[in-house]
Structure formats: structure tokens, C-alpha cells
C-alpha atoms as a PDB file:
ATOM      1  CA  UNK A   1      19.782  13.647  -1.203  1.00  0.00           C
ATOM      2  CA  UNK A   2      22.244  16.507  -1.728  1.00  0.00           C
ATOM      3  CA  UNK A   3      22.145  19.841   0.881  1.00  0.00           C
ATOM      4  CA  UNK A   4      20.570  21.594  -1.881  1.00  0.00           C
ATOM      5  CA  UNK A   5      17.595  19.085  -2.208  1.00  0.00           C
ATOM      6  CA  UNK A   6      17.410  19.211   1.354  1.00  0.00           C
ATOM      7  CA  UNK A   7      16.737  23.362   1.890  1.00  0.00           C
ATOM      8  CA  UNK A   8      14.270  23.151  -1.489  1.00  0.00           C
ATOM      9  CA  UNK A   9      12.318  20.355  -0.259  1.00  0.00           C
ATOM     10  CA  UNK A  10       8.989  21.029   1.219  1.00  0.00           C
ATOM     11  CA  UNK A  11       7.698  19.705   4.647  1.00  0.00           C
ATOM     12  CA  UNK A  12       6.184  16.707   4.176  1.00  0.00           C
ATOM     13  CA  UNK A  13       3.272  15.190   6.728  1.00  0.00           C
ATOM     14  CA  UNK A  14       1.947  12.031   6.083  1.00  0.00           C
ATOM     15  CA  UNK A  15      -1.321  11.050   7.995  1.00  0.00           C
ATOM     16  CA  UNK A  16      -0.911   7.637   8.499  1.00  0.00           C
ATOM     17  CA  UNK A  17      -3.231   4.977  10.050  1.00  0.00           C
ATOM     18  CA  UNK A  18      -2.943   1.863  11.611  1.00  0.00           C
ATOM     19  CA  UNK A  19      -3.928  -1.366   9.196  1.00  0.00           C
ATOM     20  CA  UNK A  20      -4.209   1.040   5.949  1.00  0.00           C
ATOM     21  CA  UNK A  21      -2.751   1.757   2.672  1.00  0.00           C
ATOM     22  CA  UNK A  22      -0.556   4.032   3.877  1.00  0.00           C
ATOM     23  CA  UNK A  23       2.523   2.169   4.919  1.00  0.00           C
ATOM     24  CA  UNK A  24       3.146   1.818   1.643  1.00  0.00           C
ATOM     25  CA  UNK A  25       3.849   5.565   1.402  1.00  0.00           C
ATOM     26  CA  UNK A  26       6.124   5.688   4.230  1.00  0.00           C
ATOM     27  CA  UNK A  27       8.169   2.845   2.307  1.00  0.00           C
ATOM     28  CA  UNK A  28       8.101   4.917  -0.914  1.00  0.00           C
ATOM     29  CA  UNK A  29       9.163   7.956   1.185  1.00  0.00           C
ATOM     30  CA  UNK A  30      12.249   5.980   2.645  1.00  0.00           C
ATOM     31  CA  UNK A  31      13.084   4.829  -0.622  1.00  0.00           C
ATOM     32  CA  UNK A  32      13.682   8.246  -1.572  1.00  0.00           C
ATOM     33  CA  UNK A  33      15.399   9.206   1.647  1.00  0.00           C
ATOM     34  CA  UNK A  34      13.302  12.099   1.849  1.00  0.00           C
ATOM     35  CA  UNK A  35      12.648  14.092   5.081  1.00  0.00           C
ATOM     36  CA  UNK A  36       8.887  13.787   6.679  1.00  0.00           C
ATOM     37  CA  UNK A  37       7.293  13.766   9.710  1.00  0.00           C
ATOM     38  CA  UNK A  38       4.460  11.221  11.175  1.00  0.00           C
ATOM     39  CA  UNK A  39       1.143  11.423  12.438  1.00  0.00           C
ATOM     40  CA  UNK A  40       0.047   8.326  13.523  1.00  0.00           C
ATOM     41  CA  UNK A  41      -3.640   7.384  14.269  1.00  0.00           C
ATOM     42  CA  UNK A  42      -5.306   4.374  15.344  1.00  0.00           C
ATOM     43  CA  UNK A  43      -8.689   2.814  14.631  1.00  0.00           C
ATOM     44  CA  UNK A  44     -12.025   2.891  16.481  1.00  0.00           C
ATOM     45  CA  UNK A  45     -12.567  -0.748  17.911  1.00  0.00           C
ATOM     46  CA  UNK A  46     -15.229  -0.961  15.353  1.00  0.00           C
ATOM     47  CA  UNK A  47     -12.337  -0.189  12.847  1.00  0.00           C
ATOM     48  CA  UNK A  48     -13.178   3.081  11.498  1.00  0.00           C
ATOM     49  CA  UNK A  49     -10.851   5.814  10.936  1.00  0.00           C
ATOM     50  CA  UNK A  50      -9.566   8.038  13.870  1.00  0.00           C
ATOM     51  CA  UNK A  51     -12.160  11.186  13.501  1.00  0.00           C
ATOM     52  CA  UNK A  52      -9.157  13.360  13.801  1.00  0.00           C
ATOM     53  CA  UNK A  53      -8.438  12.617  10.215  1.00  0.00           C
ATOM     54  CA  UNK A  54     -11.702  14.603   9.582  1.00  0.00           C
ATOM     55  CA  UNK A  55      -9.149  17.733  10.178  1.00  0.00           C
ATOM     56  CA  UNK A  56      -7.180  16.702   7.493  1.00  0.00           C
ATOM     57  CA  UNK A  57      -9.229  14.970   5.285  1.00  0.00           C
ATOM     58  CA  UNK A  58     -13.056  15.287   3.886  1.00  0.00           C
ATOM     59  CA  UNK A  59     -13.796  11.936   3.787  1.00  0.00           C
ATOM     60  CA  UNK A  60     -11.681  11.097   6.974  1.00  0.00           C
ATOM     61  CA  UNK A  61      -9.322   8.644   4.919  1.00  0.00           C
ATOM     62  CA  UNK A  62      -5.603   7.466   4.946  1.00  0.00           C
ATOM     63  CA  UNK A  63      -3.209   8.155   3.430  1.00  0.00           C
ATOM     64  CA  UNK A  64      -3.256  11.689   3.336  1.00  0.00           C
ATOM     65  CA  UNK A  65       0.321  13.840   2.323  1.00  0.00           C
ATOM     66  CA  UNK A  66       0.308  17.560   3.683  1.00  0.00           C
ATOM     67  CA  UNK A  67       2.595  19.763   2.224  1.00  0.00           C
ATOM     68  CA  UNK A  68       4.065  22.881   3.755  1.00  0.00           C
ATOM     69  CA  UNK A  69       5.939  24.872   1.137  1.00  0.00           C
ATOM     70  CA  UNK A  70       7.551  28.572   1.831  1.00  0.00           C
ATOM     71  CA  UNK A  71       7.596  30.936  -1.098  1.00  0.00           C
ATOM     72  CA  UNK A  72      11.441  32.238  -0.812  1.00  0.00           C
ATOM     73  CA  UNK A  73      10.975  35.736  -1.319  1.00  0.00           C
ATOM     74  CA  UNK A  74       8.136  36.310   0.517  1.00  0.00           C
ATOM     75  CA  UNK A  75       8.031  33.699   3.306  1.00  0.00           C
ATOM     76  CA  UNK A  76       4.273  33.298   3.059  1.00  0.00           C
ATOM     77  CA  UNK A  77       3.324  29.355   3.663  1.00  0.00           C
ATOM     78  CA  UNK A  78       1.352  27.429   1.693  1.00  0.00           C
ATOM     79  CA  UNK A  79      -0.170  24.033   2.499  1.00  0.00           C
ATOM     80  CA  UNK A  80      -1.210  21.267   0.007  1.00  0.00           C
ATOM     81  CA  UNK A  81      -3.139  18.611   0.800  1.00  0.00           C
ATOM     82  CA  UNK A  82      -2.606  15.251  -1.607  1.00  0.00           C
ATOM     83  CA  UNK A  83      -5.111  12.208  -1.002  1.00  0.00           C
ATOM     84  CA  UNK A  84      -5.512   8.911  -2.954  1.00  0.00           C
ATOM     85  CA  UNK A  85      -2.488   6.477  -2.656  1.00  0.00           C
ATOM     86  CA  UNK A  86      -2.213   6.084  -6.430  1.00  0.00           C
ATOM     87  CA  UNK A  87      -2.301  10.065  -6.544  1.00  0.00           C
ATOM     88  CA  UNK A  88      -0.141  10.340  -3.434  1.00  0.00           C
ATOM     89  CA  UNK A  89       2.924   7.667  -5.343  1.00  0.00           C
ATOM     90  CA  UNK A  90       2.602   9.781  -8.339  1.00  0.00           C
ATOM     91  CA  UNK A  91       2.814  12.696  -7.190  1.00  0.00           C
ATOM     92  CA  UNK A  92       6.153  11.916  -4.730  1.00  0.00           C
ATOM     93  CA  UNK A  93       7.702  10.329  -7.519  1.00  0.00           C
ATOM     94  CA  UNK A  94       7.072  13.280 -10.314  1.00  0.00           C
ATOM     95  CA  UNK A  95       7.987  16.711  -7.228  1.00  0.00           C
ATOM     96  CA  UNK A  96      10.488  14.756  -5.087  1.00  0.00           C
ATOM     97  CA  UNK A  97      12.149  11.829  -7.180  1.00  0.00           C
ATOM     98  CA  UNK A  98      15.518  13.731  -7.094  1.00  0.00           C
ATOM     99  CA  UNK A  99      17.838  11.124  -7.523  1.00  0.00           C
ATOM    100  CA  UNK A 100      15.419   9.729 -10.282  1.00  0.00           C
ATOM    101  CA  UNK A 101      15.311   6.099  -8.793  1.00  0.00           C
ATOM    102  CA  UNK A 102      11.941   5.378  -9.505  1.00  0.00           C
ATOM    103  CA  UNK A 103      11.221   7.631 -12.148  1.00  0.00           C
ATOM    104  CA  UNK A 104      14.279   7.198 -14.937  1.00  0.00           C
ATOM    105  CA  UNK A 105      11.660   5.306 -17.104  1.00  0.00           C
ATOM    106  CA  UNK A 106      10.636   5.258 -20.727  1.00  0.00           C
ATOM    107  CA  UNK A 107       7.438   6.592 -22.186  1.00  0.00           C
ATOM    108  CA  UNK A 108       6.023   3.176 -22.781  1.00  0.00           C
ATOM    109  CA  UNK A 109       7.196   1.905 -19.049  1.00  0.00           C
ATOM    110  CA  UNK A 110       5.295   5.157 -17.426  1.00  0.00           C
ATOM    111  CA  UNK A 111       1.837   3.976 -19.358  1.00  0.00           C
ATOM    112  CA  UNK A 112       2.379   0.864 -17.457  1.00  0.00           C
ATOM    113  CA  UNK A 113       3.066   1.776 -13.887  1.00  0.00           C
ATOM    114  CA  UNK A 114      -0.047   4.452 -14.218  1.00  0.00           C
ATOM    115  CA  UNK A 115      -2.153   1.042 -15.151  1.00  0.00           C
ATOM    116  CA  UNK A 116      -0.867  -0.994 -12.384  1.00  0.00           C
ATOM    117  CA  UNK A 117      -1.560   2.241 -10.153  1.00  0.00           C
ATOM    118  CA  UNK A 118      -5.069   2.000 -11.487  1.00  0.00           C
ATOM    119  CA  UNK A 119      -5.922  -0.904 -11.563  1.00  0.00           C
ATOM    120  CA  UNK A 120      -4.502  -2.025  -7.990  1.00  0.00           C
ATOM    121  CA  UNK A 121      -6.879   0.460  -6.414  1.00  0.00           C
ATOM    122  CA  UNK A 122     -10.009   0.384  -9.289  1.00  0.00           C
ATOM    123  CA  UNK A 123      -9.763  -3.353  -9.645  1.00  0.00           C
ATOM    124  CA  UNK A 124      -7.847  -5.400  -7.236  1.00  0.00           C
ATOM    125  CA  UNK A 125      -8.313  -3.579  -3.634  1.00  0.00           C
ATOM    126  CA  UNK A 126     -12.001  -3.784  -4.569  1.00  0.00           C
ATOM    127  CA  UNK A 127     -12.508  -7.299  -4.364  1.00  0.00           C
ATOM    128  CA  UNK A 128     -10.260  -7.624  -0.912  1.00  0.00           C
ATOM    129  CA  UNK A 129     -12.141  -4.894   0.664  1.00  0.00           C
ATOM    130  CA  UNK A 130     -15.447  -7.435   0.574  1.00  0.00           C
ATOM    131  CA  UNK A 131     -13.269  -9.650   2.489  1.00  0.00           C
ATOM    132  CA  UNK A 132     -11.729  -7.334   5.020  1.00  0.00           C
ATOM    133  CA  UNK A 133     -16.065  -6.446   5.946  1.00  0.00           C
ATOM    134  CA  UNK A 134     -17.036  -9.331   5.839  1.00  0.00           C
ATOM    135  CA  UNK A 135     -14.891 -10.618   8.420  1.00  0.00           C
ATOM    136  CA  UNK A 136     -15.069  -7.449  10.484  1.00  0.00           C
ATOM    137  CA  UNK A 137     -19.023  -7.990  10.369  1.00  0.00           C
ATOM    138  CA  UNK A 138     -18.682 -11.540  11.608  1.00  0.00           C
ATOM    139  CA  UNK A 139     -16.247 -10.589  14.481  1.00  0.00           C
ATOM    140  CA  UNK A 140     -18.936  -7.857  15.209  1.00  0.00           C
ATOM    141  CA  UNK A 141     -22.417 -10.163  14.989  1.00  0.00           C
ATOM    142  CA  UNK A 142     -23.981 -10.966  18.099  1.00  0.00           C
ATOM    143  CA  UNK A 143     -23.210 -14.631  18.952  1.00  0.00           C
ATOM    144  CA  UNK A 144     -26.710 -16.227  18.060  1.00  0.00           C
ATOM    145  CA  UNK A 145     -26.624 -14.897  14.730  1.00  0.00           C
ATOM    146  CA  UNK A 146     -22.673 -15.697  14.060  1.00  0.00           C
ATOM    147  CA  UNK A 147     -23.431 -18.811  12.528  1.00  0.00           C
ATOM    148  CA  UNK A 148     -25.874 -16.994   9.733  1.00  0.00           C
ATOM    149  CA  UNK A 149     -23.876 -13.964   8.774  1.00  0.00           C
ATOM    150  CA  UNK A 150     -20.769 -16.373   8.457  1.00  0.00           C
ATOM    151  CA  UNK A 151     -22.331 -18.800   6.176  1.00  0.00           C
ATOM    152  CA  UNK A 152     -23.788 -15.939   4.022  1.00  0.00           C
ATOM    153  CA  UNK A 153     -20.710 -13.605   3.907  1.00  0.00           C
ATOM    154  CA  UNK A 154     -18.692 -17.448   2.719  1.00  0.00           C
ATOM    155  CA  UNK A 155     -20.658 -17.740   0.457  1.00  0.00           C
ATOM    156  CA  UNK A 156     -20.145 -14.394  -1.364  1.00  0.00           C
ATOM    157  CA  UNK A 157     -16.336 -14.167  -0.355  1.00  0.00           C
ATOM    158  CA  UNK A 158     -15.989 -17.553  -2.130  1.00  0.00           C
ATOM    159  CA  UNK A 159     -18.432 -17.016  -5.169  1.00  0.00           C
ATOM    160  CA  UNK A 160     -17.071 -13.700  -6.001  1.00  0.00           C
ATOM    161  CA  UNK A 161     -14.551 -12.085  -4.639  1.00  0.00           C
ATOM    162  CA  UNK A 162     -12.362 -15.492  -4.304  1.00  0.00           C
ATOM    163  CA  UNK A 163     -12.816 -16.126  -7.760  1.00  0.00           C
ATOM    164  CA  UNK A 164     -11.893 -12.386  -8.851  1.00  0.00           C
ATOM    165  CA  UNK A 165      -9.050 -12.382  -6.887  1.00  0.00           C
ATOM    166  CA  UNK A 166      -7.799 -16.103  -8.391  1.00  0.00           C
ATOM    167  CA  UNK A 167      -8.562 -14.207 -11.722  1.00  0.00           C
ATOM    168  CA  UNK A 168      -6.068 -10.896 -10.695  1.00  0.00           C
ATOM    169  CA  UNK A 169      -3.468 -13.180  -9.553  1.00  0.00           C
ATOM    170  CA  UNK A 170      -2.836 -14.870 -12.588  1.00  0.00           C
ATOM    171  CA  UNK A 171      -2.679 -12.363 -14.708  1.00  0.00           C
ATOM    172  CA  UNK A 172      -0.065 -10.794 -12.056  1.00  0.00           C
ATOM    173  CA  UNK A 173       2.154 -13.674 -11.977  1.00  0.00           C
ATOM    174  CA  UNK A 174       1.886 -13.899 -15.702  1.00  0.00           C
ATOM    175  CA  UNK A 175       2.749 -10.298 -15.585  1.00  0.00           C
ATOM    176  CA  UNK A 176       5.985 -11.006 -13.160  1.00  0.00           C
ATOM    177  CA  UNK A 177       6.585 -14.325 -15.478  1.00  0.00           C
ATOM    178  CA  UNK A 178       6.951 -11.389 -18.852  1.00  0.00           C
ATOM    179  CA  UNK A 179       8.905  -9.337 -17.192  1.00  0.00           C
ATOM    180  CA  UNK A 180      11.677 -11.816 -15.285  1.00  0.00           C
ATOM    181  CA  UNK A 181      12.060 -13.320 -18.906  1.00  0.00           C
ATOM    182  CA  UNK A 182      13.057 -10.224 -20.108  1.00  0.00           C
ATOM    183  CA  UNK A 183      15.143  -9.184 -16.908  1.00  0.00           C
ATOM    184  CA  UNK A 184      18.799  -8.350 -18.083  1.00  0.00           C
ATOM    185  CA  UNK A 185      20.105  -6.915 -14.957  1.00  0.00           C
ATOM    186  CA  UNK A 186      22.674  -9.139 -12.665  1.00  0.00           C
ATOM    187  CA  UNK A 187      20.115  -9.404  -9.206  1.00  0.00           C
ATOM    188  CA  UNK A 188      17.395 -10.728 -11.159  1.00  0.00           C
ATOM    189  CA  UNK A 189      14.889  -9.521  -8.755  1.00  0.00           C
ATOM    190  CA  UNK A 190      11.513  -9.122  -9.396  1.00  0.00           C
ATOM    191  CA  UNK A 191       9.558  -6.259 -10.420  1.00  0.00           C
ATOM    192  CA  UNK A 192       6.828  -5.518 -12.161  1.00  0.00           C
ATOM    193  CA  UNK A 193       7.934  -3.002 -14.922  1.00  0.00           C
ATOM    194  CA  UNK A 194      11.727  -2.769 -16.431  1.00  0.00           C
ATOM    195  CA  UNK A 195      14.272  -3.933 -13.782  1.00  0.00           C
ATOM    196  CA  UNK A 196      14.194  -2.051 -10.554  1.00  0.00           C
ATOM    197  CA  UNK A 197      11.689  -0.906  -8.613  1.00  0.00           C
ATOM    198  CA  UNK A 198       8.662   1.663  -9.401  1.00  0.00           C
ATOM    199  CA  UNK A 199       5.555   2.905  -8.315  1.00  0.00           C
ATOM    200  CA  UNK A 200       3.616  -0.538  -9.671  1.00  0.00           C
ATOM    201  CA  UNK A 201       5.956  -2.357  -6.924  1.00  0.00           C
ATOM    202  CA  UNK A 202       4.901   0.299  -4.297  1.00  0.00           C
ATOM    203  CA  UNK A 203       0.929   0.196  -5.099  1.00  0.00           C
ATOM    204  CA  UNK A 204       0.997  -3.530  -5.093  1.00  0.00           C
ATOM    205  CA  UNK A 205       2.382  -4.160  -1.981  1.00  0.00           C
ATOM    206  CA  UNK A 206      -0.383  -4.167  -0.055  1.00  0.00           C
ATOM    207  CA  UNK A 207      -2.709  -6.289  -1.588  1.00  0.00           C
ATOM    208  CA  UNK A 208      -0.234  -9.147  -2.181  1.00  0.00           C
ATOM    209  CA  UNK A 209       0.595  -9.040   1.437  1.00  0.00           C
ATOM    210  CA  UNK A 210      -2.925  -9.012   2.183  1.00  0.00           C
ATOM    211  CA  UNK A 211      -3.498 -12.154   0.512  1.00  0.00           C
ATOM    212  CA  UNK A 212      -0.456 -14.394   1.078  1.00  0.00           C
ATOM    213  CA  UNK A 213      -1.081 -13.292   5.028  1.00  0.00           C
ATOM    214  CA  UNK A 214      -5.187 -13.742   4.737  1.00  0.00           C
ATOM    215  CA  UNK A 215      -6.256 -16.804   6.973  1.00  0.00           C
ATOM    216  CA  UNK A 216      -9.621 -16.175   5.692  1.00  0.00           C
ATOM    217  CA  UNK A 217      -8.392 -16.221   2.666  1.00  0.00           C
ATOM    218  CA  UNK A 218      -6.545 -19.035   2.591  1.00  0.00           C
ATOM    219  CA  UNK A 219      -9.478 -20.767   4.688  1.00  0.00           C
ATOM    220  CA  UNK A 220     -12.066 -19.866   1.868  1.00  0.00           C
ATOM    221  CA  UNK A 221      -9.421 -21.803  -0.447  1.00  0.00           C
ATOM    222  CA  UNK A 222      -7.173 -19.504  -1.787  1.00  0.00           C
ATOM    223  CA  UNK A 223      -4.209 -21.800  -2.734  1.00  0.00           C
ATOM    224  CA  UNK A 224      -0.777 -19.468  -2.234  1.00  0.00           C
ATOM    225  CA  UNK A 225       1.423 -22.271  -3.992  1.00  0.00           C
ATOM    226  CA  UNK A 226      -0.460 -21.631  -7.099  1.00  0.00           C
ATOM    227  CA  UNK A 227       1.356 -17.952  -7.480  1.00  0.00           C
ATOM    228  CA  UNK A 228       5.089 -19.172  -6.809  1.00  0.00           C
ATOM    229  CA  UNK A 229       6.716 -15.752  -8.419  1.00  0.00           C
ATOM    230  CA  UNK A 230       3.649 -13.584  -6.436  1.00  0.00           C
ATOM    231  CA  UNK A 231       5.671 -14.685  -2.763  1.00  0.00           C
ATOM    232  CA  UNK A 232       9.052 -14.512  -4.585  1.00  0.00           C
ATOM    233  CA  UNK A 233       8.306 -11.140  -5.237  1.00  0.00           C
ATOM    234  CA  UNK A 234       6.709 -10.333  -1.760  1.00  0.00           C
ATOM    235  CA  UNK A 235       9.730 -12.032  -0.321  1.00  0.00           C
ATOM    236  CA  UNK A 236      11.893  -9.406  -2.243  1.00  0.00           C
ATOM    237  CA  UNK A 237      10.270  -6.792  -1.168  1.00  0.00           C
ATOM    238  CA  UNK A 238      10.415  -7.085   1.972  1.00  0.00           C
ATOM    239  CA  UNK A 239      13.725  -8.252   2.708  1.00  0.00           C
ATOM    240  CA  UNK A 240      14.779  -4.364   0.875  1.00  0.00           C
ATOM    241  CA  UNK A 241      16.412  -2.134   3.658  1.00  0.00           C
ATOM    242  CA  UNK A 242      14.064   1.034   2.652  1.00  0.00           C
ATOM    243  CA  UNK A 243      10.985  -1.431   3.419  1.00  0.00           C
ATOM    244  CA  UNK A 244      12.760  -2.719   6.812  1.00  0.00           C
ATOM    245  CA  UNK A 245      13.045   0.544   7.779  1.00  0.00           C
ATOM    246  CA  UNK A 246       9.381   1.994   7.162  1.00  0.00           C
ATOM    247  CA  UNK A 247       8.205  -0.474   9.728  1.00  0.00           C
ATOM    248  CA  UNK A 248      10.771   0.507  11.811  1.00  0.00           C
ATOM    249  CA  UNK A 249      10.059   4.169  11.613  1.00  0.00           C
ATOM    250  CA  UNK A 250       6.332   3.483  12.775  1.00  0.00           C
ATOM    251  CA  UNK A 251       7.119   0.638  15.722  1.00  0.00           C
ATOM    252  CA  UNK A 252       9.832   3.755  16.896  1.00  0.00           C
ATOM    253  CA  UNK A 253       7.303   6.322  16.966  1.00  0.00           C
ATOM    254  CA  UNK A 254       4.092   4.921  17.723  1.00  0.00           C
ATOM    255  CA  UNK A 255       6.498   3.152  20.913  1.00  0.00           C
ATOM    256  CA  UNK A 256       4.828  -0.431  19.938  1.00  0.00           C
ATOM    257  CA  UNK A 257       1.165   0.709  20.263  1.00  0.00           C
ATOM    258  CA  UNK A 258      -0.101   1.070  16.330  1.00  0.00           C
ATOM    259  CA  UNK A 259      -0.812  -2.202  14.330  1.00  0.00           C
ATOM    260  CA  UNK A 260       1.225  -2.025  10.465  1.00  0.00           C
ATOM    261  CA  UNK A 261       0.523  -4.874   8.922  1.00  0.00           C
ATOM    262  CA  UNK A 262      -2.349  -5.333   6.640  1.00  0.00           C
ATOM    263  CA  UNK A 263      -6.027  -5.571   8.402  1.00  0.00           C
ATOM    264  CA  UNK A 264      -6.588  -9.314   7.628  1.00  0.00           C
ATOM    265  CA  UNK A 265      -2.862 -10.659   8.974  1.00  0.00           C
ATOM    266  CA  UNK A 266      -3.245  -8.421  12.079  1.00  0.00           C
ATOM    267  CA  UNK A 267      -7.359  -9.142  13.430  1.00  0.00           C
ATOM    268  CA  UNK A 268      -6.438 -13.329  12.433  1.00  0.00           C
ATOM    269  CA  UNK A 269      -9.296 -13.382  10.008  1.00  0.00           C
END
């Protein structure tokens, strides 16, 4: 980012909380070597959201993006507040995309990233979220009636979300399949639109690592060698230095104390 960029660009809060969504955004905002400052909460022991987020946020939910812009000729400040990760990627990549690494993209390639940022959060995350209660509930049950609540939640987990998430994850390793046929670049990494990294690679992140970390998952029957591009792409991800460094931003200033992973690798469910 150039001096100029620098001066122009807004200050740039993200609320972020431990186990969520929004680690994603700090790797987006690394990616863009962009300037921004964290606030770092942690959960309730029954895993809710700090209440502090309350302050920021209506519903009380991460991520949240706060925006401090000065009008230059009359110094007044204005604050934004931008909530929704899908909303949140977009709108970093469309205001502060400078060096237009994400966002040099044709018309047709666009359409497709705002469906995978869609349907990550409208479809996918949906089915995962089931899982991620389900096994807080069981942690939480009183001891007599563990047994019960386990069996039942198995049951659903494995009836319907299993089999919906099975479903998702062929169609995105056919998806991955497409596109690394028609990869013409030199790395031949994968991504899932053109050949570089976007804001599909960004939204997806989280629920792929959910899954190929998932015990529960895996222990419901979830078979990880069935998706052989889904962990080469994972892989890929995160061996990128802007990813590295996201998690190294948080372990720095959270001193060790705030878990980043996602919810179902950290809690061993």
C-alpha cells in the first residue's frame, strides 16, 4: 500500500471473537496489508458472545467492521458499522482492494464469488451450526441424561446434517476439480474461481476447516479421504504467509489467552 493509500484509508476496527467467523476477516485484511486495529473478545463458558459486543452490534454478533472516516475539509468523524461476513468480504474488497488483488476479476467471475459468498453462509454454515449445538448441548447436559441427548442429537447430526454436508462437499470438490482443469497459471494452486485467490477462498475457509478438524464429525462418519482436492486446498491456504500471519496477529495480542481455531477443533467435539 502506497503513502497515499495509507493517509486516505479509514480506521478500521474489527470486533473479533474467539472460535467465530471472524478470523477469516483478519486474514482477508492481511492479505490486503491494510492498517486495523483489534478488539478481541472471548466467549461466555456457555459459549455465547461477550455482551460487550451488544455496544457494537444489535444482535451481539462477530464479525463486526467499524469504520472511522474524517471528512477532509471539515474534520467531522463519521463511524460505519459493517456486519455479516459475506457483507463484511465484499465490502473490504470493493472500498479498500487498492492494489486490486482480489478484485481484478471479470463480470462472469464476480457472479461467482457473490454465489460462493452466499451460499457458504445461506447453505453450508447452516448445516455445521446443528453440529457445533449439538455438541455444545451434550457437553452442557447433566450427566444422567448425557446418554439421551447424545443418542438423539446422533441421530439428527447423522440423518441430516451429515448427509447435507456429504452433499456440499461434492459439489465443492467438483467445483475445485473445474477449476484446477482449467488452471493456466505456473503454481497451480487451488482456488475456487480463476487462478488466485478471492473472496470465495476467504468465505470458505472456515467451514472446510471446520470439517476436516471436526472429531465429531469425523466420529459421526464423515470420511475426509473422500474430498482429496477439499484438504489440498485447505493445505494451501494455510501454508499462505497473509494466513500465517492473521493467527499470529491474534496469539500477539490476545498474549495466548483467546482460542482461533474453529469451535469444533478447539472444545474436541
Amino acid at each position: 500500500m502506497s503513502t497515499t493509500q495509507k493517509e486516505q484509508q479509514p480506521k478500521l476496527i474489527l470486533h473479533w471473537l474467539e472460535e467465530s467467523r471472524a478470523q477469516r476477516i483478519v486474514w482477508l485484511l492481511e492479505e490486503l496489508e491494510l492498517e486495523y486495529t483489534l478488539k478481541l473478545y472471548h466467549r461466555s463458558q456457555g459459549k455465547a458472545a461477550d455482551a460487550a459486543l451488544l455496544e457494537k452490534s444489535q444482535l451481539g454478533k462477530s464479525p463486526v467492521l467499524e469504520i472511522e472516516s474524517i471528512d477532509s475539509e471539515t474534520g467531522q468523524v463519521t463511524t460505519k458499522f459493517v456486519e455479516e461476513s459475506g457483507f463484511i468480504i465484499s465490502y473490504i474488497i470493493d472500498h479498500f482492494d487498492y492494489s486490486h488483488k482480489l478484485s481484478s476479476l471479470s463480470s462472469e467471475e464476480k457472479e461467482l464469488v457473490q454465489f460462493y459468498l452466499h451460499f457458504t453462509e445461506g447453505t453450508f454454515q447452516p448445516f455445521l451450526t446443528f453440529v457445533v449445538v449439538h455438541a455444545v448441548a451434550n457437553g452442557m447436559s447433566p450427566f444422567f441424561a448425557r446418554f439421551i441427548t447424545s443418542k438423539f442429537t446422533q441421530t439428527i447430526d447423522t440423518l441430516y446434517s451429515l448427509k447435507n454436508i456429504n452433499l456440499t462437499c461434492e459439489k465443492l470438490e467438483k467445483d475445485l476439480e473445474k477449476n484446477y482443469s482449467q488452471n493456466t497459471s505456473s503454481s497451480q494452486d487451488l482456488f475456487f474461481v480463476s487462478n488466485k485467490i478471492t473472496g470465495a477462498d476467504i468465505i470458505l475457509i472456515f467451514p472446510l476447516e471446520v470439517i476436516f478438524e471436526s472429531n465429531r464429525l469425523q466420529d459421526l462418519g464423515f470420511d475426509v479421504s473422500k474430498y482429496p482436492l477439499l484438504a489440498k486446498w485447505v493445505s494451501e491456504i494455510r501454508s499462505r504467509a497473509a494466513y500465517r500471519r492473521s493467527y499470529e496477529r491474534v496469539e500477539r495480542e490476545g498474549k495466548g489467552q483467546f482460542k482461533i481455531g474453529p469451535p469444533l477443533h478447539n472444545n474436541g467435539a
